[in-house]
Protein backbone atom coordinates (compact mmCIF):
# COMPACT_ATOMS: atom_id res chain seq x y z
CA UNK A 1 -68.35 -67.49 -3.05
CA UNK A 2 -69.18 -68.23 -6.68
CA UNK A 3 -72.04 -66.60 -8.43
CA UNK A 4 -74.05 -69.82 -8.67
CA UNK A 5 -73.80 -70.36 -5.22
CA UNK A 6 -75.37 -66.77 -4.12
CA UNK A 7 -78.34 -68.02 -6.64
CA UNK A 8 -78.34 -71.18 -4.71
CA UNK A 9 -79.31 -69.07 -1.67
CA UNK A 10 -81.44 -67.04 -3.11
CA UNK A 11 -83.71 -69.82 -3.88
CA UNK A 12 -83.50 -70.92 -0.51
CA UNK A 13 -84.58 -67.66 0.98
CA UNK A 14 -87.26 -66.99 -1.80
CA UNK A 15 -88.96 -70.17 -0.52
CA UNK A 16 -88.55 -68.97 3.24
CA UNK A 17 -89.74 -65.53 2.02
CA UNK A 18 -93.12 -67.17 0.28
CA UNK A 19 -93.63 -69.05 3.23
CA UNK A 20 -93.69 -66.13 5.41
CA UNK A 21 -96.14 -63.67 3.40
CA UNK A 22 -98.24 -66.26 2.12
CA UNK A 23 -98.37 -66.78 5.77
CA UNK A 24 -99.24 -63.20 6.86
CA UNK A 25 -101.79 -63.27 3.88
CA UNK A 26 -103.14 -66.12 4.92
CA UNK A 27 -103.89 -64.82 8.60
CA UNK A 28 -104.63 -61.04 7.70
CA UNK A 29 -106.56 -61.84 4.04
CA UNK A 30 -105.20 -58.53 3.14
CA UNK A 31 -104.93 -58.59 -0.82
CA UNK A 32 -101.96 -56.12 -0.55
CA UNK A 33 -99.93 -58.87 1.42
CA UNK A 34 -101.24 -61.59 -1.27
CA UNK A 35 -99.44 -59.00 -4.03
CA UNK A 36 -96.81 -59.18 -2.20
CA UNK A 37 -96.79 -62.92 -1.38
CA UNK A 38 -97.42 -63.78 -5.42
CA UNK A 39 -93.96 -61.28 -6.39
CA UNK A 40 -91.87 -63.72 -3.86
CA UNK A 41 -92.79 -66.46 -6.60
CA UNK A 42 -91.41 -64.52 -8.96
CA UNK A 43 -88.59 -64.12 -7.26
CA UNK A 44 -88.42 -68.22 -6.63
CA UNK A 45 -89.15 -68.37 -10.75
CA UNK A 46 -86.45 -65.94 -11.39
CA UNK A 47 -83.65 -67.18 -9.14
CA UNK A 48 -83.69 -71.32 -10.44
CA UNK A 49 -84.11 -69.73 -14.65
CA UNK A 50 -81.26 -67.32 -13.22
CA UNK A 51 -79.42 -70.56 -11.77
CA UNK A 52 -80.03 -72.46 -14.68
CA UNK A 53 -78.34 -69.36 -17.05
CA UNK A 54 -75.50 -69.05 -15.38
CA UNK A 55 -74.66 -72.40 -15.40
CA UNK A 56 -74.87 -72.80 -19.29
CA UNK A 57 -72.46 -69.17 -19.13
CA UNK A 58 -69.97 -70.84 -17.61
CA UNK A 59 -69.82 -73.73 -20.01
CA UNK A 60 -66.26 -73.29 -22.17
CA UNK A 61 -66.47 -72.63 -25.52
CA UNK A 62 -67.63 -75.43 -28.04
CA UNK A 63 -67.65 -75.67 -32.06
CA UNK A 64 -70.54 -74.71 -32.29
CA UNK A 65 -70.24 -71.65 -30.09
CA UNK A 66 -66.52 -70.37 -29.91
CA UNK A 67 -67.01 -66.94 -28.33
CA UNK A 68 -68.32 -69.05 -25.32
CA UNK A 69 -72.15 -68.90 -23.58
CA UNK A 70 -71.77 -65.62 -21.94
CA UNK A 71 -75.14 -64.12 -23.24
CA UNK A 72 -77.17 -67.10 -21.94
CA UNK A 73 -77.15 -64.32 -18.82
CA UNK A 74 -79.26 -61.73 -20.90
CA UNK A 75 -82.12 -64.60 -21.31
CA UNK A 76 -82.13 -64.79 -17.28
CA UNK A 77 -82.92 -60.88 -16.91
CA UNK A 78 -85.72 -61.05 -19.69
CA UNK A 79 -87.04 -63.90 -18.65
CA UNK A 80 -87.48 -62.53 -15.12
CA UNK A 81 -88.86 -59.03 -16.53
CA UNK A 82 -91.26 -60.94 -18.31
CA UNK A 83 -92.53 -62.87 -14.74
CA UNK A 84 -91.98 -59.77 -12.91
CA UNK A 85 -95.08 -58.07 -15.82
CA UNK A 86 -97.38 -61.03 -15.66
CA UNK A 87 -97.04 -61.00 -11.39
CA UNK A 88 -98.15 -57.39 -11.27
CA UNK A 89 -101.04 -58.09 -13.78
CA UNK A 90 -102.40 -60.89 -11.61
CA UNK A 91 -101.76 -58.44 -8.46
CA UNK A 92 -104.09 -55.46 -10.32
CA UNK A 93 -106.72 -58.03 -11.12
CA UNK A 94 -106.65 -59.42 -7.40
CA UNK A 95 -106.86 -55.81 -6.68
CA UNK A 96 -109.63 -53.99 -8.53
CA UNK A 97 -112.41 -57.05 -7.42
CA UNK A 98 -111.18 -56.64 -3.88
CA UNK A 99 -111.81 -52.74 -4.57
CA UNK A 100 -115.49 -53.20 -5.66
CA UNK A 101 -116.18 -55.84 -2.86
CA UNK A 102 -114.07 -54.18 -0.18
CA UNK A 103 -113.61 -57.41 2.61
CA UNK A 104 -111.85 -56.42 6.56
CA UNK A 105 -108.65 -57.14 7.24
CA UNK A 106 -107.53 -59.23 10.39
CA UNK A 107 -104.64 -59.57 12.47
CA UNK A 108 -102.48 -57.08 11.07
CA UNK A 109 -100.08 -57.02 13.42
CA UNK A 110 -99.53 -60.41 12.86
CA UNK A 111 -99.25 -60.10 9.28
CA UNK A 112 -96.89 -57.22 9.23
CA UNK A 113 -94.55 -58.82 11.43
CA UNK A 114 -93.84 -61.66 8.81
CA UNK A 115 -93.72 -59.27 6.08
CA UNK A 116 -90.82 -57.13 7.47
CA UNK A 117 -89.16 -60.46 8.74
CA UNK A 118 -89.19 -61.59 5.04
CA UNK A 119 -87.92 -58.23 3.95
CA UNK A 120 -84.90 -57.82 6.24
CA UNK A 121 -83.83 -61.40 4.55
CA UNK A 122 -84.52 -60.51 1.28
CA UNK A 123 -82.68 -56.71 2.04
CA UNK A 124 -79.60 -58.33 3.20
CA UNK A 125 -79.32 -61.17 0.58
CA UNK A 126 -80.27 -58.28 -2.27
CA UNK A 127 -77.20 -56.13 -0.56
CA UNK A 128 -74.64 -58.43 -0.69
CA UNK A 129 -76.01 -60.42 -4.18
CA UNK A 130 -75.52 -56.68 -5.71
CA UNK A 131 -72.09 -56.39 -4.67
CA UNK A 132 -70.98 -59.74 -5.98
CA UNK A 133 -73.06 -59.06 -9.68
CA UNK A 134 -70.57 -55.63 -9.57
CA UNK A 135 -67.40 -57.85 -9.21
CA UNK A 136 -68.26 -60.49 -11.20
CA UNK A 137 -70.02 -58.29 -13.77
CA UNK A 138 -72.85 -61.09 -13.62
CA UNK A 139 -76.16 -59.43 -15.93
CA UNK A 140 -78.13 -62.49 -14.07
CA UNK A 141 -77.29 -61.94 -10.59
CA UNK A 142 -77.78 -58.05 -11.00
CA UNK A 143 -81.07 -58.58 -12.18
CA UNK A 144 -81.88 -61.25 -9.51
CA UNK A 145 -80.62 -58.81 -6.83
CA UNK A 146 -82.57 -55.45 -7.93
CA UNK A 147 -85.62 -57.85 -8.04
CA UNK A 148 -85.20 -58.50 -4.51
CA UNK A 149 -84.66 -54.95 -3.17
CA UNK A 150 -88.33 -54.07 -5.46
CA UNK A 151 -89.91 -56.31 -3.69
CA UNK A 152 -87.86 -55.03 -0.41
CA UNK A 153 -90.03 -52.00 -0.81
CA UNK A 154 -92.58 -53.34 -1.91
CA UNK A 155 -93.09 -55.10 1.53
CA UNK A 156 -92.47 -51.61 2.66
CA UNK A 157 -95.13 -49.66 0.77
CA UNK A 158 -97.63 -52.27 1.64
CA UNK A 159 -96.65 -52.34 5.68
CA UNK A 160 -97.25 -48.94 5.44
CA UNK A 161 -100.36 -48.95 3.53
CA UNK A 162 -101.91 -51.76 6.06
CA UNK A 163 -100.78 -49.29 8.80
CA UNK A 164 -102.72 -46.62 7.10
CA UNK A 165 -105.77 -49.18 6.93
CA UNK A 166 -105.20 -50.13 10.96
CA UNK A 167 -105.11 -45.90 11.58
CA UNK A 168 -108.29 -44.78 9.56
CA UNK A 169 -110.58 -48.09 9.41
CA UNK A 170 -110.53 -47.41 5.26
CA UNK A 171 -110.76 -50.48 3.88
CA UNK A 172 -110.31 -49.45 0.16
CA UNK A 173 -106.54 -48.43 1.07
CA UNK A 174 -105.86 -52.28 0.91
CA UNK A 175 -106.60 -52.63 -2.93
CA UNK A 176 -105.55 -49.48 -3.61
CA UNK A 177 -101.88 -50.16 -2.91
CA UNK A 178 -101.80 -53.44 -4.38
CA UNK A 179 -102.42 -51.45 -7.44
CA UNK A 180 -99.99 -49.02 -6.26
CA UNK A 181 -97.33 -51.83 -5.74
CA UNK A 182 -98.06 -53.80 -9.13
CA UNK A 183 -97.65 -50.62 -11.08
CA UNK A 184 -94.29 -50.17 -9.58
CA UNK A 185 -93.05 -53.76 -10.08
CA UNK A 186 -94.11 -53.38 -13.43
CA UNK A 187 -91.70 -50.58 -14.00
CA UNK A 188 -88.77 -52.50 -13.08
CA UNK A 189 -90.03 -55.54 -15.23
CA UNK A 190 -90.38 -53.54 -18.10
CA UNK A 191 -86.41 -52.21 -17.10
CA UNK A 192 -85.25 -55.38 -16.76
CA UNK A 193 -86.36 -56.74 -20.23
CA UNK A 194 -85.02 -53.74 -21.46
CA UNK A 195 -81.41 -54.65 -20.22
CA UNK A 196 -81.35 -57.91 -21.27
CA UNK A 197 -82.40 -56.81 -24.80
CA UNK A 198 -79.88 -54.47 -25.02
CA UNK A 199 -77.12 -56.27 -23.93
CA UNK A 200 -78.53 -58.80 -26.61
CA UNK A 201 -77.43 -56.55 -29.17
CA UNK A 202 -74.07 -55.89 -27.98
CA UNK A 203 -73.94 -52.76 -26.54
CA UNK A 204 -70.74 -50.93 -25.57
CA UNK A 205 -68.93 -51.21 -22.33
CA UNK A 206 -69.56 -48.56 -19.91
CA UNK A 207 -67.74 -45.44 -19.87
CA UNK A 208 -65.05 -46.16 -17.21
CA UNK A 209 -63.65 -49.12 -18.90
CA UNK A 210 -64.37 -47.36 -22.75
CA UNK A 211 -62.00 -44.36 -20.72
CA UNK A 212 -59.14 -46.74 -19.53
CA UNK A 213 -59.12 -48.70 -22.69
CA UNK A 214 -58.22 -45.10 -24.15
CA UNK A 215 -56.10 -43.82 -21.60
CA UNK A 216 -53.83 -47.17 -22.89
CA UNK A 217 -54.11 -46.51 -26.75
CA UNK A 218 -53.42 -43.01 -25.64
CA UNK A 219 -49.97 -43.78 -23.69
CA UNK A 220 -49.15 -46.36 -26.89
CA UNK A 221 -49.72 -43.76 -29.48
CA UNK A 222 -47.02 -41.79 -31.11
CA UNK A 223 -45.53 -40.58 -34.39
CA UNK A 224 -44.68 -44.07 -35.67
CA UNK A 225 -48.04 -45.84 -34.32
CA UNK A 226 -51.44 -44.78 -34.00
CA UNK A 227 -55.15 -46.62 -33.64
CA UNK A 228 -58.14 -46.02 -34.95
CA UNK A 229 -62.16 -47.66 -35.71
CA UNK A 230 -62.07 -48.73 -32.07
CA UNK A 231 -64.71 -50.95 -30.58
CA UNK A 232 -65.97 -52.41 -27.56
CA UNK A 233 -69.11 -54.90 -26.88
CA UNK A 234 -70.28 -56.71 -23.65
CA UNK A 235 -71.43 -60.72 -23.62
CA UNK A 236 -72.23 -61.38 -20.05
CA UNK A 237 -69.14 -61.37 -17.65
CA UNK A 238 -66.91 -61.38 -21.07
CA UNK A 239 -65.75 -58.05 -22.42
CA UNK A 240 -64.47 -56.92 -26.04
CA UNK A 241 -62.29 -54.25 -27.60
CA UNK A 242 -61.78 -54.39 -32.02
CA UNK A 243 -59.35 -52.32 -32.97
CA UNK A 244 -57.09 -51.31 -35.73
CA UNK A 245 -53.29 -50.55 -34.80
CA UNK A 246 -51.16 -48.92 -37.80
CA UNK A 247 -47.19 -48.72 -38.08
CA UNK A 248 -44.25 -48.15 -40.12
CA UNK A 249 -44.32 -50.48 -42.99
CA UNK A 250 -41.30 -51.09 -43.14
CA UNK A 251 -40.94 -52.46 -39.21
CA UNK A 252 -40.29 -56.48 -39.52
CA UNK A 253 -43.21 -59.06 -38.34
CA UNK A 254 -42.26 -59.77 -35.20
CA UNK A 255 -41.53 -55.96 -34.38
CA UNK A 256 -44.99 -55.38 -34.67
CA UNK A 257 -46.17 -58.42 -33.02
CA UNK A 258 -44.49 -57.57 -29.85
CA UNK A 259 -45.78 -53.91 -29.79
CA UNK A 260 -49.06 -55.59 -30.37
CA UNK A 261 -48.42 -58.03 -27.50
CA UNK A 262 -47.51 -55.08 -25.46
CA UNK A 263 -51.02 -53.26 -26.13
CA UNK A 264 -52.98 -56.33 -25.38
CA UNK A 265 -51.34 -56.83 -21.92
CA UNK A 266 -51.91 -53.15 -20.61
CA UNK A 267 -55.41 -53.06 -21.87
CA UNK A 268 -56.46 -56.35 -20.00
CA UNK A 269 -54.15 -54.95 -16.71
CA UNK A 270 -56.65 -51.57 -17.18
CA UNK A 271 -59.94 -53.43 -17.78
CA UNK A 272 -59.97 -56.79 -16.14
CA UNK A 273 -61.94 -59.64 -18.27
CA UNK A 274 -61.02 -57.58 -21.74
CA UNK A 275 -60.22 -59.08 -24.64
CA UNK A 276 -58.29 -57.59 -26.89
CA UNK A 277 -58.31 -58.17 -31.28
CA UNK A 278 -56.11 -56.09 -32.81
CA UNK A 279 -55.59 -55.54 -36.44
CA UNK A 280 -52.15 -54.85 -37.92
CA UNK A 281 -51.94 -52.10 -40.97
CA UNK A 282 -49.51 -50.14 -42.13
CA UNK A 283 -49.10 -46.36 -41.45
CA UNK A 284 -50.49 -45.47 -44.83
CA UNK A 285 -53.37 -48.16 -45.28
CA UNK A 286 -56.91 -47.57 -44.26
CA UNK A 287 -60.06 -49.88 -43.76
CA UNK A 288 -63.16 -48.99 -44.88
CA UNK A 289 -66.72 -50.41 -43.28
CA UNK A 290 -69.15 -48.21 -45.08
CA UNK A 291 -68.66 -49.76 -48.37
CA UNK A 292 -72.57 -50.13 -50.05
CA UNK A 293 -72.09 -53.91 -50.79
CA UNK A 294 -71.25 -54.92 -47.30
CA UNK A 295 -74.64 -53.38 -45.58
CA UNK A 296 -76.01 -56.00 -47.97
């Protein structure tokens, strides 16, 4: 199953999920099950902008982008941080009136009931969304996933909470974890925007594949050949290695070019999705980046 199409369902089961604890909030009027009703439409915002980005990731390269779209996926996680902050601000303002005008809470059982149905959809579809972001290396459908397992406990804290309320009769418990549960969805807002900024400004590939990329170089290099200013960046599924690969000057063109063919096929064996550049020098040439003029 494509990426696209686990988004597809997620929308589906983000309207079943709303549904359900607007439901229970509707029945109980507990304001901890309406913070917990208003993050499923985040989740519904988040999945079709997370649909939408990974459909312009897919497109093929054009002239006027020739690395491809694959950082339209960054714009999905941001954008959902963003809605994820402005969800848990409405939740704390629902909150703290509810907390100076404390109101009774009805049909809890009732209301509970829906809200761990919901979860245990939203719990399974997070599990197996999660695995697929890991294969596919999908920043959208990572984000989309980790969203749903917050607000998997998130339905948790607040079943619990209402079970406090249905235990000691304290009304003011109700509030209190909607505050409890906003300040925790803001957390993982504020780590999601974080992501998606970073991989914005191309940050390195994780260790593992930054280690098999050099366990390669490592099994290429020898007296006559060695590499050096090695780099690696991320765009969405699409991964990057620069590099510079010096040899005898006096080994012909297409010498080199079939060592050089040689390196690019075991690095993308070791790190599947790579792309390889490498640069040709001679054994006794150098490049220099930290000339003054070019930080211009």
């Amino acid at each position: 199953m494509q990426v696209s199409s686990y988004l597809r369902i997620s929308v589906g089961v983000a309207l079943v999920t709303i549904a359900l604890k607007t439901g229970a909030w509707w029945w109980t009027d507990s304001v901890s099950l309406l913070s917990d009703a208003m993050e499923s439409l985040v989740n519904l915002a988040g999945a079709i902008f997370a649909l939408a980005m990974v459909t312009v990731a897919q497109r093929p390269p054009d002239e006027d982008h020739p690395f491809g779209h694959h950082k339209a996926e960054y714009f999905s996680s941001g954008f959902e941080g963003v809605l994820i902050l402005a969800a848990a601000a409405g939740i704390i303002w629902a909150a703290v009136h509810r907390l100076l005008a404390p109101q009774p809470v009805e049909a809890l059982g009732f209301g509970i009931a829906l809200s761990l149905l919901s979860s245990a959809l939203n719990g399974g579809l997070a599990w197996a969304m999660l695995r697929k972001a890991r294969e596919h290396r999908s920043m959208a459908l990572e984000a989309d996933a980790r969203h749903l397992f917050t607000d998997v406990w998130t339905s948790a804290g607040v079943v619990a909470g209402l079970l406090g309320v249905m235990a000691t009769g304290w009304l003011w418990l109700d509030p209190l974890l909607a505050m409890l549960v906003a300040l925790n969805i803001m957390r993982e807002g504020a780590l999601l925007i974080w992501k998606s900024t970073d991989g914005l400004m191309d940050q390195a590939l994780d260790a593992e594949s930054r280690a098999a990329i050099q366990q390669v170089l490592d099994d290429f290099a020898h007296q006559t050949i060695r590499f050096d200013h090695i780099a690696t960046r991320c765009a969405g599924q699409r991964r990057f290695v620069d590099l510079h690969m010096h040899m005898p000057a006096a080994w012909s063109l297409g010498r080199a070019a079939a060592v050089r063919t040689s390196v690019e096929q075991a690095l993308m064996s070791a790190v599947p999705g790579l792309r390889a550049t490498i640069q040709l020098l001679p054994m006794d040439v150098e490049a220099h980046f930290d000339d003054p003029k070019d930080l211009l």
